[in-house]
C-alpha atoms as a PDB file:
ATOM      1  CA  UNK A   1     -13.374  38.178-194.635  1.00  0.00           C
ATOM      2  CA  UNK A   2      -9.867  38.629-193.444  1.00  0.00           C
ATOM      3  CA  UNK A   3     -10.705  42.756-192.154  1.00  0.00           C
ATOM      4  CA  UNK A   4     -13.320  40.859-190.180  1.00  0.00           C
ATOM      5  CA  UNK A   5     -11.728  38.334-188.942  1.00  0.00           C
ATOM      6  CA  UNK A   6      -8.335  40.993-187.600  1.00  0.00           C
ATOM      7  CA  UNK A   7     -11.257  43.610-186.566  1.00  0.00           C
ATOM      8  CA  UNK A   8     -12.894  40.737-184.083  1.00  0.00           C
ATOM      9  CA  UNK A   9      -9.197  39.155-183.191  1.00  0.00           C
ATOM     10  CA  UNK A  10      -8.215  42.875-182.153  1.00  0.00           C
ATOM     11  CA  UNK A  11     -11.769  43.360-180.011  1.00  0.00           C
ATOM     12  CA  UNK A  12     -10.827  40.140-178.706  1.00  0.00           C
ATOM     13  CA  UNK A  13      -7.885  41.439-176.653  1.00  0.00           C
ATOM     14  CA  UNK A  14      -9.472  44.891-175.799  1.00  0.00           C
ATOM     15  CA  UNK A  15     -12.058  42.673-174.297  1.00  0.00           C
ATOM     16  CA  UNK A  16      -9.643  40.599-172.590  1.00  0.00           C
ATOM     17  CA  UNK A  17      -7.170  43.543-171.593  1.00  0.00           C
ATOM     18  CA  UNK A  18      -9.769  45.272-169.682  1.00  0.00           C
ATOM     19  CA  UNK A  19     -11.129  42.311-167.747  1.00  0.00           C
ATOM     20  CA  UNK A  20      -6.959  42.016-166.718  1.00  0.00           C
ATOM     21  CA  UNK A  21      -7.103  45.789-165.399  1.00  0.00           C
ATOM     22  CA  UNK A  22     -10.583  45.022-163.715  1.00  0.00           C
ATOM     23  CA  UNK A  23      -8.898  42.064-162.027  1.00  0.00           C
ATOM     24  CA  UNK A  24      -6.141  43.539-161.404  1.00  0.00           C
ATOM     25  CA  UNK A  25      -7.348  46.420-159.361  1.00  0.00           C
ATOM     26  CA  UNK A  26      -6.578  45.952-155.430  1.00  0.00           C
ATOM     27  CA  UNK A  27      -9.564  45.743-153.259  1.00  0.00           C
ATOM     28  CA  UNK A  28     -11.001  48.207-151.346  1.00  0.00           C
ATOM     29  CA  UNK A  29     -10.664  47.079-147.839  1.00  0.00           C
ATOM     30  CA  UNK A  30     -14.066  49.115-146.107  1.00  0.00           C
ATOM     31  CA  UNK A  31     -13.779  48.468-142.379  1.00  0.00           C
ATOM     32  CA  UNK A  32     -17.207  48.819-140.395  1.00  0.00           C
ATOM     33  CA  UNK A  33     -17.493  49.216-136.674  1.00  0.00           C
ATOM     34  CA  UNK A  34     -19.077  46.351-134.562  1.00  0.00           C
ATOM     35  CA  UNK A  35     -20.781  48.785-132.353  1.00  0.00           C
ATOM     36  CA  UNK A  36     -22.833  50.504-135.281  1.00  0.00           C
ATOM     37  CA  UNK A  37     -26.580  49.381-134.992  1.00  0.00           C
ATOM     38  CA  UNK A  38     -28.933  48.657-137.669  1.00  0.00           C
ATOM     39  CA  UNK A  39     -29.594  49.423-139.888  1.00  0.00           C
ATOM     40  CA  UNK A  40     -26.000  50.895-140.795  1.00  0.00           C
ATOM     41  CA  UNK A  41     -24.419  47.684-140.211  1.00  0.00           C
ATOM     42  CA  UNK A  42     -25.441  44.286-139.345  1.00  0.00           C
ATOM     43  CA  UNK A  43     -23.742  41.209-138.458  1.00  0.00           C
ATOM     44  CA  UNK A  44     -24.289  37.477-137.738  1.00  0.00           C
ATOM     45  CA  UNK A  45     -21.235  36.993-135.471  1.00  0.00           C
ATOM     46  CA  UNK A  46     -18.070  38.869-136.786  1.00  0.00           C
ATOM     47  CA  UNK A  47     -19.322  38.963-140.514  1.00  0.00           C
ATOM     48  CA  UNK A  48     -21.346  41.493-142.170  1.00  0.00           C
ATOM     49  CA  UNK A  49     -24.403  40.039-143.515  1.00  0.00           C
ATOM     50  CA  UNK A  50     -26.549  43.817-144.655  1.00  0.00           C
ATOM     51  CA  UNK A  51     -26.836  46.942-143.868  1.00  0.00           C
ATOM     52  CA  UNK A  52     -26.458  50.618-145.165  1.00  0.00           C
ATOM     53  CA  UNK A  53     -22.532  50.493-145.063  1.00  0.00           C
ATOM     54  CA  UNK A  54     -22.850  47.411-147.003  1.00  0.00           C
ATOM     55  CA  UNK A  55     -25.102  48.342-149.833  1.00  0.00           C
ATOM     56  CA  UNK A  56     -23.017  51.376-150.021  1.00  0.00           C
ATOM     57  CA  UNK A  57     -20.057  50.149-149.767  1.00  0.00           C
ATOM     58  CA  UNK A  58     -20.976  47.763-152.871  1.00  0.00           C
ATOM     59  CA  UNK A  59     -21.822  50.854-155.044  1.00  0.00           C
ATOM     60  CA  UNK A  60     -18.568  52.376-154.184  1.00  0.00           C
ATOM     61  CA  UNK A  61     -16.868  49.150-154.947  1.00  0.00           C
ATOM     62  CA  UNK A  62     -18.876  49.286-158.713  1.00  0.00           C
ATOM     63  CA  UNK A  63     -18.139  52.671-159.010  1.00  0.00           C
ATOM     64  CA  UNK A  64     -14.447  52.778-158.516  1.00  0.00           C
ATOM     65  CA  UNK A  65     -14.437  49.300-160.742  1.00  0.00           C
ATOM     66  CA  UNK A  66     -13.290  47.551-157.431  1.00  0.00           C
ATOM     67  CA  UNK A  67     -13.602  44.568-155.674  1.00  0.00           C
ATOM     68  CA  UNK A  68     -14.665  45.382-151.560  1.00  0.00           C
ATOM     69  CA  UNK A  69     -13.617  43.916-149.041  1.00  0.00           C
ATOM     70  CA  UNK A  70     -15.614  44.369-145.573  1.00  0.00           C
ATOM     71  CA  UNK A  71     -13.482  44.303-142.476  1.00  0.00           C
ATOM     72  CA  UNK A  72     -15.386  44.210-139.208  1.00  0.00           C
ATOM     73  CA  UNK A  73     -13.295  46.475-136.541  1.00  0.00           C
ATOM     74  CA  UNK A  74     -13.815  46.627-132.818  1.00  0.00           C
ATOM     75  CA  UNK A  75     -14.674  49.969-131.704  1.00  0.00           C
ATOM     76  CA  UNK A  76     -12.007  50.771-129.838  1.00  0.00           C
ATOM     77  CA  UNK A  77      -9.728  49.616-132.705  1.00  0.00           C
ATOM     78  CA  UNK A  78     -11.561  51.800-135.659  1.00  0.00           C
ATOM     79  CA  UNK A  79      -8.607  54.983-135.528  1.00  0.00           C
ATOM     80  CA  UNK A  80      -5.615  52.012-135.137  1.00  0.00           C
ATOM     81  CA  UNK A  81      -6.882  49.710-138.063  1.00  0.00           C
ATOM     82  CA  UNK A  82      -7.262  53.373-140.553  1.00  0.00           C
ATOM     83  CA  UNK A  83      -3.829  54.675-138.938  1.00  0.00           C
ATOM     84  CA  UNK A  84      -2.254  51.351-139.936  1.00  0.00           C
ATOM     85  CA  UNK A  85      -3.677  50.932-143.318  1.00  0.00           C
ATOM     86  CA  UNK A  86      -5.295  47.504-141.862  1.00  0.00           C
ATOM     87  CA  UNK A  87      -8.650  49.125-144.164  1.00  0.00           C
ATOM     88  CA  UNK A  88      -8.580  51.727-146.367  1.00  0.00           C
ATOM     89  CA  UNK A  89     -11.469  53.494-145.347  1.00  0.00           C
ATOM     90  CA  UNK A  90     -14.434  53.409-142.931  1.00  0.00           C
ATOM     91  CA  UNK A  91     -17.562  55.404-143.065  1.00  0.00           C
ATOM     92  CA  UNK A  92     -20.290  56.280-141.403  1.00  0.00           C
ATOM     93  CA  UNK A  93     -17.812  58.633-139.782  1.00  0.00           C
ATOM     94  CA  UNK A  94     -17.443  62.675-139.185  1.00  0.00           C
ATOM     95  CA  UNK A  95     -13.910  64.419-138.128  1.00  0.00           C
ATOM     96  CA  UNK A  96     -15.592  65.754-135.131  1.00  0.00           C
ATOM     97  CA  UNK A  97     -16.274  62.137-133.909  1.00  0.00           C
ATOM     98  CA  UNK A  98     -12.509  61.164-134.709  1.00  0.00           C
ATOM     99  CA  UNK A  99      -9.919  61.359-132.206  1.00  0.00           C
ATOM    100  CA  UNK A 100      -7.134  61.637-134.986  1.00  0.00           C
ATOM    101  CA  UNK A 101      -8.943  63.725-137.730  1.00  0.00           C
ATOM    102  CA  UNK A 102      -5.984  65.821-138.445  1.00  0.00           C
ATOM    103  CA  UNK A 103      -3.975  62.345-139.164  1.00  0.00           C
ATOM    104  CA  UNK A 104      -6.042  61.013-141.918  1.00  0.00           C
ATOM    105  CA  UNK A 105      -8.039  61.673-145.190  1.00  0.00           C
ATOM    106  CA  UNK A 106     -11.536  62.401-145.679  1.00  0.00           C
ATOM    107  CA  UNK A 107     -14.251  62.601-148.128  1.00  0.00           C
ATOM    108  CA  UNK A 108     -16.872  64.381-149.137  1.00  0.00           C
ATOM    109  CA  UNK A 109     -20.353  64.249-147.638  1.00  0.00           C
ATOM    110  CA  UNK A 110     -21.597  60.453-148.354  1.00  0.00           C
ATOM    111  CA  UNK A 111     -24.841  60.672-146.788  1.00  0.00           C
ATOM    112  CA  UNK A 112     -26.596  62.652-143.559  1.00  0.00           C
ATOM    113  CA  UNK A 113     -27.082  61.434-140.104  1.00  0.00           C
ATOM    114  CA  UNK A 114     -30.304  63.022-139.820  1.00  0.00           C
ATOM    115  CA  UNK A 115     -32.035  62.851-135.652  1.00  0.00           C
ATOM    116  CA  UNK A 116     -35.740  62.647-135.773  1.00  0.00           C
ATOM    117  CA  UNK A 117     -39.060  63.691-133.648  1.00  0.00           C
ATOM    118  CA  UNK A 118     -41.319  60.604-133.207  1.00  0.00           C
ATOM    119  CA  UNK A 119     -44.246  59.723-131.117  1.00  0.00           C
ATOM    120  CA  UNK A 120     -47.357  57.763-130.642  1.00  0.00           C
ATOM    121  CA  UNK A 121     -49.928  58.481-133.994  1.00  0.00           C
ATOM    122  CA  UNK A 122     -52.596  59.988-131.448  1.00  0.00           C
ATOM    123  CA  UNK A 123     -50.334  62.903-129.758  1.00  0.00           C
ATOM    124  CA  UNK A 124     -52.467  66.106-130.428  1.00  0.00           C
ATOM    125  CA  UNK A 125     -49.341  68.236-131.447  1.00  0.00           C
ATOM    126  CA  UNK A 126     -47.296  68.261-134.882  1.00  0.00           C
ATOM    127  CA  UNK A 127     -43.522  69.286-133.932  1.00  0.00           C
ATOM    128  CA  UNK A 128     -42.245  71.689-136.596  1.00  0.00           C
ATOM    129  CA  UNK A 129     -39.741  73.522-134.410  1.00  0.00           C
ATOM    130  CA  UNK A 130     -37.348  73.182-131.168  1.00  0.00           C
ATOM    131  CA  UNK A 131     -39.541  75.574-129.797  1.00  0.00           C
ATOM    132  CA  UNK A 132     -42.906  73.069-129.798  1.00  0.00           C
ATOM    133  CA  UNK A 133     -41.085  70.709-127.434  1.00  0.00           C
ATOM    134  CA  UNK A 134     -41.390  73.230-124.871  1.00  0.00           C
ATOM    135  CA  UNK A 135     -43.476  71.177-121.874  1.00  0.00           C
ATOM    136  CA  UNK A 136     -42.484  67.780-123.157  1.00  0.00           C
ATOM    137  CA  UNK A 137     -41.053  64.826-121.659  1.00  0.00           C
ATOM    138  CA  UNK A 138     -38.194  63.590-124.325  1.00  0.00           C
ATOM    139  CA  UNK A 139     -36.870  60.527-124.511  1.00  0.00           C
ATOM    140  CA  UNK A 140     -33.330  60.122-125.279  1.00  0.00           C
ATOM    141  CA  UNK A 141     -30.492  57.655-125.221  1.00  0.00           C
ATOM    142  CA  UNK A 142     -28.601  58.481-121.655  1.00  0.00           C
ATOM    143  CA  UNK A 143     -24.684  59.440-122.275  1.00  0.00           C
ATOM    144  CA  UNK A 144     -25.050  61.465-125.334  1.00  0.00           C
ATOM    145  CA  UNK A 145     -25.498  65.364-126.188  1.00  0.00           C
ATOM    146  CA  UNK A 146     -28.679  66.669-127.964  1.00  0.00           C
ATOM    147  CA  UNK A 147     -26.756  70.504-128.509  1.00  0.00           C
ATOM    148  CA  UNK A 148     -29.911  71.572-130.082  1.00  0.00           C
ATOM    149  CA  UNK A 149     -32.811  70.563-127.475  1.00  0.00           C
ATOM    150  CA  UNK A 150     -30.400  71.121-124.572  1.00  0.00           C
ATOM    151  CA  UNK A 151     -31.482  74.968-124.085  1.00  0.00           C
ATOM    152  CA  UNK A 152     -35.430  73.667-122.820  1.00  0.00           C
ATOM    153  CA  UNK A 153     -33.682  71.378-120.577  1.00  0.00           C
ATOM    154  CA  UNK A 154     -31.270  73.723-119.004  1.00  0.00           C
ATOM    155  CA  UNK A 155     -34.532  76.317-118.480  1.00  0.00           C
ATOM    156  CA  UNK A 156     -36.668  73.298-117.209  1.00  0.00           C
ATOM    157  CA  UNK A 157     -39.410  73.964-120.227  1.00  0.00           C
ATOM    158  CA  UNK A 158     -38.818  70.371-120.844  1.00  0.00           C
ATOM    159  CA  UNK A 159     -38.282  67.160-119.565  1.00  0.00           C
ATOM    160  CA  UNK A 160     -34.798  64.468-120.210  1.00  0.00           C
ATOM    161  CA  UNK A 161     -35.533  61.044-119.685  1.00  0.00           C
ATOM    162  CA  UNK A 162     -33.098  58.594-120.485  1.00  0.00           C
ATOM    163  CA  UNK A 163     -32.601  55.322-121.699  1.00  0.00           C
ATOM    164  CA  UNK A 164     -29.780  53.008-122.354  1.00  0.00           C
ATOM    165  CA  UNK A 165     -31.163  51.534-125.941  1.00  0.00           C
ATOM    166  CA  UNK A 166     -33.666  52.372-128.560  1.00  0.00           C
ATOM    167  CA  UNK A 167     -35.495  49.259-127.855  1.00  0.00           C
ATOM    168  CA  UNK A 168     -36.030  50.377-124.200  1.00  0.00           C
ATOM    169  CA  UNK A 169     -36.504  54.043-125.432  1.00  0.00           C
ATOM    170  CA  UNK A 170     -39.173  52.915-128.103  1.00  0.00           C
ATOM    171  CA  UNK A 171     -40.728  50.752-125.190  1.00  0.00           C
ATOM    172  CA  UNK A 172     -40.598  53.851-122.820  1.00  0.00           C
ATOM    173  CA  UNK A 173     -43.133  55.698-125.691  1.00  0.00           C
ATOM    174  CA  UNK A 174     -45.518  52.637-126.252  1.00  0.00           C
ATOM    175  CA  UNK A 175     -45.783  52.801-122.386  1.00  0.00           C
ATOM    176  CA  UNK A 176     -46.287  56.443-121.996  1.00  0.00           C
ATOM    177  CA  UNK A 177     -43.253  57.291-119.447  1.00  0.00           C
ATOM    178  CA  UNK A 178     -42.802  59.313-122.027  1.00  0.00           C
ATOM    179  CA  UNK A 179     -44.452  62.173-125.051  1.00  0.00           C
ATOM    180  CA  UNK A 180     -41.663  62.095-127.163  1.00  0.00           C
ATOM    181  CA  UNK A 181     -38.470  60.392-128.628  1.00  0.00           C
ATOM    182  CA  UNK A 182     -35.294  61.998-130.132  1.00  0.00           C
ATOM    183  CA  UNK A 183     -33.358  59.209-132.370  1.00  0.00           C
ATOM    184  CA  UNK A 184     -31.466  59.125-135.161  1.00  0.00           C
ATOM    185  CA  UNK A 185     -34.227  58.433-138.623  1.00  0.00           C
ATOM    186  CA  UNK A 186     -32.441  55.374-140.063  1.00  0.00           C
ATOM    187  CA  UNK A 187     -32.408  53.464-136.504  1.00  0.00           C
ATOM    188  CA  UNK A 188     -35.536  54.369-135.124  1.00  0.00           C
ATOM    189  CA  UNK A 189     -36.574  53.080-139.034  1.00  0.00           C
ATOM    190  CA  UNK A 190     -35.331  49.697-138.534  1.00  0.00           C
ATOM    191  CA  UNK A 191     -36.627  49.197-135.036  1.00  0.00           C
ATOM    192  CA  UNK A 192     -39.821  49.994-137.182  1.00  0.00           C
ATOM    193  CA  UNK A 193     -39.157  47.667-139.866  1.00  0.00           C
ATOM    194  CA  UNK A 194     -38.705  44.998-137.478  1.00  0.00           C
ATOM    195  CA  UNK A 195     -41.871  45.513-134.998  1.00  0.00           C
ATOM    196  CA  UNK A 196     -44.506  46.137-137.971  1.00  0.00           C
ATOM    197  CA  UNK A 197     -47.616  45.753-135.550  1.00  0.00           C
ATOM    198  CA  UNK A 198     -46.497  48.429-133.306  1.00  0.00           C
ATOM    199  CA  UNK A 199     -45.275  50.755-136.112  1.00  0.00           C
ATOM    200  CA  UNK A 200     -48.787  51.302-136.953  1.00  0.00           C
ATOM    201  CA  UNK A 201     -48.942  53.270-133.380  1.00  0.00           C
ATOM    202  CA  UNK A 202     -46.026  55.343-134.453  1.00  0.00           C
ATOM    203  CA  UNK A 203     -45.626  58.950-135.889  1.00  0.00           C
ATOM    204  CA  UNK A 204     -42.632  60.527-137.640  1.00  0.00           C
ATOM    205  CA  UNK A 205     -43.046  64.294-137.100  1.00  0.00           C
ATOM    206  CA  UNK A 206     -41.580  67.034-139.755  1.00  0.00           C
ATOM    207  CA  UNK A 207     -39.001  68.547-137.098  1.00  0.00           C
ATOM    208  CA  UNK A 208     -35.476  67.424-137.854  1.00  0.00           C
ATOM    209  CA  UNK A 209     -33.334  67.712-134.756  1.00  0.00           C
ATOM    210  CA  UNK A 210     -29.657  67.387-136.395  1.00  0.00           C
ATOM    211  CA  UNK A 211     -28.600  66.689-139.378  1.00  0.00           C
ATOM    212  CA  UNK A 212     -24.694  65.786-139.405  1.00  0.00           C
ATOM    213  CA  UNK A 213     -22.951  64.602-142.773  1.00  0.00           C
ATOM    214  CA  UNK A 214     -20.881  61.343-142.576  1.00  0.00           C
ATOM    215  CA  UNK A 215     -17.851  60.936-144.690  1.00  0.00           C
ATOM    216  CA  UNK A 216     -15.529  57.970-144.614  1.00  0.00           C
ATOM    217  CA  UNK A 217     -12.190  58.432-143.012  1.00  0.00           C
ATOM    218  CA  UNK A 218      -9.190  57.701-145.021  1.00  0.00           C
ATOM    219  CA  UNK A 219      -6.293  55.527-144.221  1.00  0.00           C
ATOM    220  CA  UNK A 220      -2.598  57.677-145.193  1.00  0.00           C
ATOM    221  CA  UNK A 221      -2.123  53.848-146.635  1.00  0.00           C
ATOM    222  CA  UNK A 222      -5.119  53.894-148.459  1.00  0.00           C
ATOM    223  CA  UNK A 223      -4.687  52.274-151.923  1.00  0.00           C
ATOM    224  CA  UNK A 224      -7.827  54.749-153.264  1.00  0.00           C
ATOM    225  CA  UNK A 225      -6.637  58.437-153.050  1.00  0.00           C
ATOM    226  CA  UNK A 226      -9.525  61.178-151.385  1.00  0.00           C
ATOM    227  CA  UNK A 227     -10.154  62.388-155.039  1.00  0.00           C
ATOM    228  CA  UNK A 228     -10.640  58.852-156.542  1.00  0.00           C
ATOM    229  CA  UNK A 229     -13.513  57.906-154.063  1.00  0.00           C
ATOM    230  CA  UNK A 230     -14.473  61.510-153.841  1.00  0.00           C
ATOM    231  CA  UNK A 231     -15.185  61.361-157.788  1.00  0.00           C
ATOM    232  CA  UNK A 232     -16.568  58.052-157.366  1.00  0.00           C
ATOM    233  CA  UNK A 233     -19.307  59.477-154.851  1.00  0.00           C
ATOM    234  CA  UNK A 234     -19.879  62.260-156.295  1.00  0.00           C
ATOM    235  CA  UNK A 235     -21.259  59.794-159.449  1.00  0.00           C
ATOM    236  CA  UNK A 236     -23.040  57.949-157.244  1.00  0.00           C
ATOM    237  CA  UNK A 237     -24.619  60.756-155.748  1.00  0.00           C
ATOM    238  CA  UNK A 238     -25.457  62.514-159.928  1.00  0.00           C
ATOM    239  CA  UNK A 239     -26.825  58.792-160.796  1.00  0.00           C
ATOM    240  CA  UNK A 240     -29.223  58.704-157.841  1.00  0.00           C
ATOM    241  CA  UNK A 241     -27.588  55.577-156.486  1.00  0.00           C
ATOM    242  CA  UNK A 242     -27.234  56.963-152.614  1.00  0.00           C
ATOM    243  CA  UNK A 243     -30.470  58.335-152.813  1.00  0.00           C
ATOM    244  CA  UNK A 244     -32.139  54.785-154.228  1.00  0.00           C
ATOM    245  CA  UNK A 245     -30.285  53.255-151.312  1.00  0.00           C
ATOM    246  CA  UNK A 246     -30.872  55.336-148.204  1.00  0.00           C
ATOM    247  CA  UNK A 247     -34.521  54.873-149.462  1.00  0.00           C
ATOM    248  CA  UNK A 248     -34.364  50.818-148.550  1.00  0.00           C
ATOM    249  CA  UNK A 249     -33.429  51.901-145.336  1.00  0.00           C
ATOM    250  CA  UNK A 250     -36.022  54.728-144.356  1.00  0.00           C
ATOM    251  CA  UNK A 251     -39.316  54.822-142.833  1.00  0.00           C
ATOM    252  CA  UNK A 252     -42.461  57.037-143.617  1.00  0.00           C
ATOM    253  CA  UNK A 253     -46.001  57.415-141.784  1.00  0.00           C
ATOM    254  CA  UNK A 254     -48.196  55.217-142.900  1.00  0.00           C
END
């Protein structure tokens, strides 16, 4: 009985070693922009209640054995609070959309920021190319660049109309001031989500606009290196975890 006894004493403190090292890893401190829509992020006041950077942020947590710690960051505060090691990282990010690239980290490819054709379900067309937008009147959100559909505009084979939010945008379709919208998938999903009655008017065509990969920007202070969280996503990514997420978050034709 004594072998027994040492054997389970000695599991014992294995067991209780590695619950020290769990608990004494440092947080990761994930800051997330207040001017990202859903579903990426959303917030009841200044706290992070759900979203896409949540749920991901959570896996990464698991994966990297790691308690997270969300830190809602003012827009215009995002490249200060990574500069300063305030957070260690924040996603939903690209090093073309960062001021300071050059000064921080980055990871690999987390997941896509893929911009979608959508319209009412009774348009007569399918859009499989750039090319089948030729005589259409596109809505898109005023003050940014659409690189890809911005040759019909320029040769007047198609129409720009803008709009200053989705809602308004979506709105502009139902209404028919316009054929077509150009939006990114996951937000135009969630407006979906949310108005289920006029969804069933809606049609998500096989054209993909964009598609830009999002990484997470990494603090020089950052207690996780670049390889540790790259390592960690790159499991989450062989285990099907990203995938089983982003699929929460999208919407398909009914």
């Amino acid at each position: 009985m004594k072998p027994i006894t040492l054997l389970l004493a000695k599991a014992g403190l294995v067991w209780l070693a590695g619950i020290t090292l769990l608990q004494a890893a440092p947080a990761l401190r994930i800051g997330v922009s207040d001017s990202d829509s859903a579903p990426v992020v959303e917030l009841s006041g200044t706290q992070l209640v759900g979203g896409l950077s949540k749920a991901l942020g959570e896996a990464l947590g698991q994966t990297l054995k790691a308690p997270v710690e969300f830190v809602v960051v003012s827009r215009k505060r995002v490249e200060l609070a990574v500069d300063s090691g305030q957070i260690d990282i924040i996603c939903n990010s690209n090093p073309a959309w960062y001021a300071g690239a050059a000064r921080v980290g980055w990871t690999r490819e987390f997941y896509p920021q893929v911009e979608r054709v959508m319209s009412l379900k009774q348009h007569p067309r399918t859009f499989s190319s750039l090319e089948e937008l030729s005589g259409q009147r596109i809505g898109v959100i005023a003050g940014y660049h659409y690189t890809a559909v911005e040759p019909l505009w320029q040769a007047q084979r198609a129409v720009r109309i803008n709009q200053p939010r989705l809602p308004l945008l979506m709105r502009a379709l139902q209404t028919g001031m316009v054929d077509v919208v150009i939006n990114s998938e996951l937000e135009m999903g969630a407006w979906l989500h949310a108005n289920p009655a006029l969804a069933a008017n809606m049609r998500l065509h096989p054209l993909i606009v964009s598609s830009t990969p999002t990484r997470c920007a990494v603090s020089p202070a950052s207690r996780y290196s670049v390889t540790a969280l790259d390592q960690a996503i790159a499991t989450m990514e062989q285990d099907g975890v990203i995938r089983r997420i982003l699929t929460n978050y999208e919407w398909k034709n009914r």
